[in-house]
N, C-alpha and C. Protein backbone atom coordinates (compact mmCIF):
# COMPACT_ATOMS: atom_id res chain seq x y z
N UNK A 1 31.39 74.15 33.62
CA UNK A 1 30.24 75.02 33.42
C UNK A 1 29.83 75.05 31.95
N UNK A 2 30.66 75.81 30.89
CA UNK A 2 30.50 75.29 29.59
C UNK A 2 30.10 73.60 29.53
N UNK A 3 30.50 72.89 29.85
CA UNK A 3 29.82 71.93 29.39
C UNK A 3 28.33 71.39 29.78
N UNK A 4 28.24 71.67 30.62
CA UNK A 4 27.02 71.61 31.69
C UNK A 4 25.96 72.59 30.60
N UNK A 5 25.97 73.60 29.93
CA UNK A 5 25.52 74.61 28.84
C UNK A 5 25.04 74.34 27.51
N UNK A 6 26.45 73.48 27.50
CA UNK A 6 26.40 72.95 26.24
C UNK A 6 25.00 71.45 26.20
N UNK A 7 25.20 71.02 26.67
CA UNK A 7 24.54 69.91 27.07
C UNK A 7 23.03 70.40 27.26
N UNK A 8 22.57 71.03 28.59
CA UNK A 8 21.16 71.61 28.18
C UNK A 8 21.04 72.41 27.23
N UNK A 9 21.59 72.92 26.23
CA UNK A 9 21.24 73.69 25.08
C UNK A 9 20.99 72.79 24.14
N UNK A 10 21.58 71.33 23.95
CA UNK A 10 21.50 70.34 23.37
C UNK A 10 19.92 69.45 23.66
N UNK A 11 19.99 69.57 25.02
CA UNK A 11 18.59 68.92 25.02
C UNK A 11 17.58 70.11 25.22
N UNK A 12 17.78 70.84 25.19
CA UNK A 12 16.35 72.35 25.12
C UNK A 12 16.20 71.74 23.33
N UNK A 13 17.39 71.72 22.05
CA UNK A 13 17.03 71.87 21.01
C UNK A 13 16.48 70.88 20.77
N UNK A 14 16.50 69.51 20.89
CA UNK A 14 16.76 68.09 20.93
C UNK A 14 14.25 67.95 21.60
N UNK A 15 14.65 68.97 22.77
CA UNK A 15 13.26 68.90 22.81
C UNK A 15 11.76 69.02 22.37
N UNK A 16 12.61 70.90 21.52
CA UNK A 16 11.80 71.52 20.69
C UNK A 16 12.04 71.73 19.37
N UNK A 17 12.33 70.68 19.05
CA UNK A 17 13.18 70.34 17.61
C UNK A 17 11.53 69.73 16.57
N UNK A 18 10.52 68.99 17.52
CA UNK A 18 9.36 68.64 16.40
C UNK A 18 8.54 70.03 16.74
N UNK A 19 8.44 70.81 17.75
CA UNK A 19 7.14 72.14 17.44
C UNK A 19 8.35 73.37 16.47
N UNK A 20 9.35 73.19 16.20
CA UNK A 20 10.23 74.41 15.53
C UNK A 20 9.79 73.75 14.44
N UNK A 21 9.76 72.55 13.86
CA UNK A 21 10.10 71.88 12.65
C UNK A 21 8.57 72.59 11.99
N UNK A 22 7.19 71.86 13.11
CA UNK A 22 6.12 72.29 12.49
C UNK A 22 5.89 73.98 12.39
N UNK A 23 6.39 74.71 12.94
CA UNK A 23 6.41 76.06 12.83
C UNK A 23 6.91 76.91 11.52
N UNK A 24 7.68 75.93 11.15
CA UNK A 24 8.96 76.47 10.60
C UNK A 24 8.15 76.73 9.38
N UNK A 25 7.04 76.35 8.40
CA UNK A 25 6.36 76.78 7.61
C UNK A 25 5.35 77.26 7.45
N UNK A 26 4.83 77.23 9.25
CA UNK A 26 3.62 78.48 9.02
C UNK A 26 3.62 79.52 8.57
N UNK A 27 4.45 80.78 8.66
CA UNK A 27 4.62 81.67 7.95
C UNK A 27 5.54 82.02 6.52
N UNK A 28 5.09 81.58 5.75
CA UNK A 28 5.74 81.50 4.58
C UNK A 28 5.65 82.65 3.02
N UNK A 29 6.19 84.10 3.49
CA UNK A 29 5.38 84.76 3.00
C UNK A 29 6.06 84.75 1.65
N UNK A 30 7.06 84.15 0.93
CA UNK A 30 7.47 83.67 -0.45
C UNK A 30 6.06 82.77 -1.02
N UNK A 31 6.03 82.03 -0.30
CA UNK A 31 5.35 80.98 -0.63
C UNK A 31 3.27 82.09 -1.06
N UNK A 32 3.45 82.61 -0.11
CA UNK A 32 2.08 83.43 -0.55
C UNK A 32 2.15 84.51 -1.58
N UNK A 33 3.53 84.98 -1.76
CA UNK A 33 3.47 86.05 -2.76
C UNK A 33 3.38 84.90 -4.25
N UNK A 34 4.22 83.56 -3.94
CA UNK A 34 3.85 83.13 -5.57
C UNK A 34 2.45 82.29 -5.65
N UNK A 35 1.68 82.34 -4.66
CA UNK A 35 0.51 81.83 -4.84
C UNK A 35 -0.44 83.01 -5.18
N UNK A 36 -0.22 84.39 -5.07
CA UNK A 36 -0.96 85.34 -5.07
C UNK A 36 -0.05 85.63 -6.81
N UNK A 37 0.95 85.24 -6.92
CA UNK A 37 1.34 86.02 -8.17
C UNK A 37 0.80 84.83 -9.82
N UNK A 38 0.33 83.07 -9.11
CA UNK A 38 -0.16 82.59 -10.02
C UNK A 38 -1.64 82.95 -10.50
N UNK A 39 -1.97 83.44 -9.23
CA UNK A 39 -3.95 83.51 -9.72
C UNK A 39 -4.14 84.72 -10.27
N UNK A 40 -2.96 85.96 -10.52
CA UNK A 40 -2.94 86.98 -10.84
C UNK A 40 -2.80 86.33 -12.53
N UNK A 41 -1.74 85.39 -12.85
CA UNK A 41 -1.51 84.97 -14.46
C UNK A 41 -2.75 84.18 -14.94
N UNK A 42 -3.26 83.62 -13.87
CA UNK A 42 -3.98 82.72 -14.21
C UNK A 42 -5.37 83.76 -14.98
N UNK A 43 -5.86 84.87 -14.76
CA UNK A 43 -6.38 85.83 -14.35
C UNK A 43 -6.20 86.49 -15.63
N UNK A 44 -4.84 86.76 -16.12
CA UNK A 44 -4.51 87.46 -16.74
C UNK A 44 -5.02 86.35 -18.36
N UNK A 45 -4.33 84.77 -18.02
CA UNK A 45 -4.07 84.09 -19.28
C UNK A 45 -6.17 84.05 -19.42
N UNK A 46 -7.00 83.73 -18.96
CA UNK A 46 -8.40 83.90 -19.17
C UNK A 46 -8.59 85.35 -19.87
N UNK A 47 -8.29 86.18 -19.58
CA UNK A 47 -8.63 87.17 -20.19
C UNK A 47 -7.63 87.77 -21.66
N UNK A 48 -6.52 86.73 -21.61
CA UNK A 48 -6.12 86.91 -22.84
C UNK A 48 -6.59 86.32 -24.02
N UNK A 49 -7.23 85.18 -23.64
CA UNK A 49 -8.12 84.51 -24.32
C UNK A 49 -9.37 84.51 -24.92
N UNK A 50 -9.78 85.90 -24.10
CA UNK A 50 -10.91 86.41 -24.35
C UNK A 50 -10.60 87.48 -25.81
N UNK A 51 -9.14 88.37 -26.03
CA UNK A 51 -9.01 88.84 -26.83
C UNK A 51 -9.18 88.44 -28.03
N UNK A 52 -9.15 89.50 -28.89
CA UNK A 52 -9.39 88.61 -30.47
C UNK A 52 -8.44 89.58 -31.35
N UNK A 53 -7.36 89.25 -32.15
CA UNK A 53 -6.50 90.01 -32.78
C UNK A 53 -7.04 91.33 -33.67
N UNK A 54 -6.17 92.19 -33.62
CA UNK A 54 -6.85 93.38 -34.28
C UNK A 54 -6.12 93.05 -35.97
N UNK A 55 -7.33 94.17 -37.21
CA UNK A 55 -6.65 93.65 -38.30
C UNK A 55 -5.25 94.40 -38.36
N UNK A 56 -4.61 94.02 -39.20
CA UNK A 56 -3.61 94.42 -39.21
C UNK A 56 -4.17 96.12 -40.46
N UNK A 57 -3.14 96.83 -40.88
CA UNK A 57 -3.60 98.17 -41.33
C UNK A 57 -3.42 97.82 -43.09
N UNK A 58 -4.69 98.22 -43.83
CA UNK A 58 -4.34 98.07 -45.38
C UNK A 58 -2.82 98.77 -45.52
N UNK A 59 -2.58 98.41 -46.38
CA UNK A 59 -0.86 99.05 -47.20
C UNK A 59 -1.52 100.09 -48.23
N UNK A 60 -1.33 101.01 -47.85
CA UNK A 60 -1.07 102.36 -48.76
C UNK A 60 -0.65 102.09 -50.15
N UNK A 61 0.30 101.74 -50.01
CA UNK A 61 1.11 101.64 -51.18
C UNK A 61 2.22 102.86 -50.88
N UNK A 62 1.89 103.54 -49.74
CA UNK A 62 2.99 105.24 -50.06
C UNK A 62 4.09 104.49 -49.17
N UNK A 63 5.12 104.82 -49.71
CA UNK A 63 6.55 104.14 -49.34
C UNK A 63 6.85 103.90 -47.89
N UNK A 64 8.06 103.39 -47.23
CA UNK A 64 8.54 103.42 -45.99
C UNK A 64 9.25 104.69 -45.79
């Protein structure tokens, strides 16, 4: 009996072994958080570029 089990469990996997394979990366929600977390830098590095340095502050001369 076990073996008889073993064997169609082997060919059930053996069957659906190419629609698991293509499945297996449809939902990839790593994969969308770092695609959502590059266009966020990307986003960010454009608009850092847009900045322009502030002056720095005259020196007093009054001590530290």
């Amino acid at each position: 009996m076990i073996d008889a089990l073993r064997k169609w469990a082997s060919t059930f996997k053996e069957s659906w072994a190419p629609l698991l394979e293509a499945l297996s990366g449809a939902d990839d929600p790593r994969g969308d958080h770092v695609y959502a977390l590059e266009g966020r830098i990307r986003k960010l590095e454009a608009e850092m570029a847009t900045l322009k340095p502030r002056p720095e502050p005259a020196d007093t001369g009054q001590g530290d």
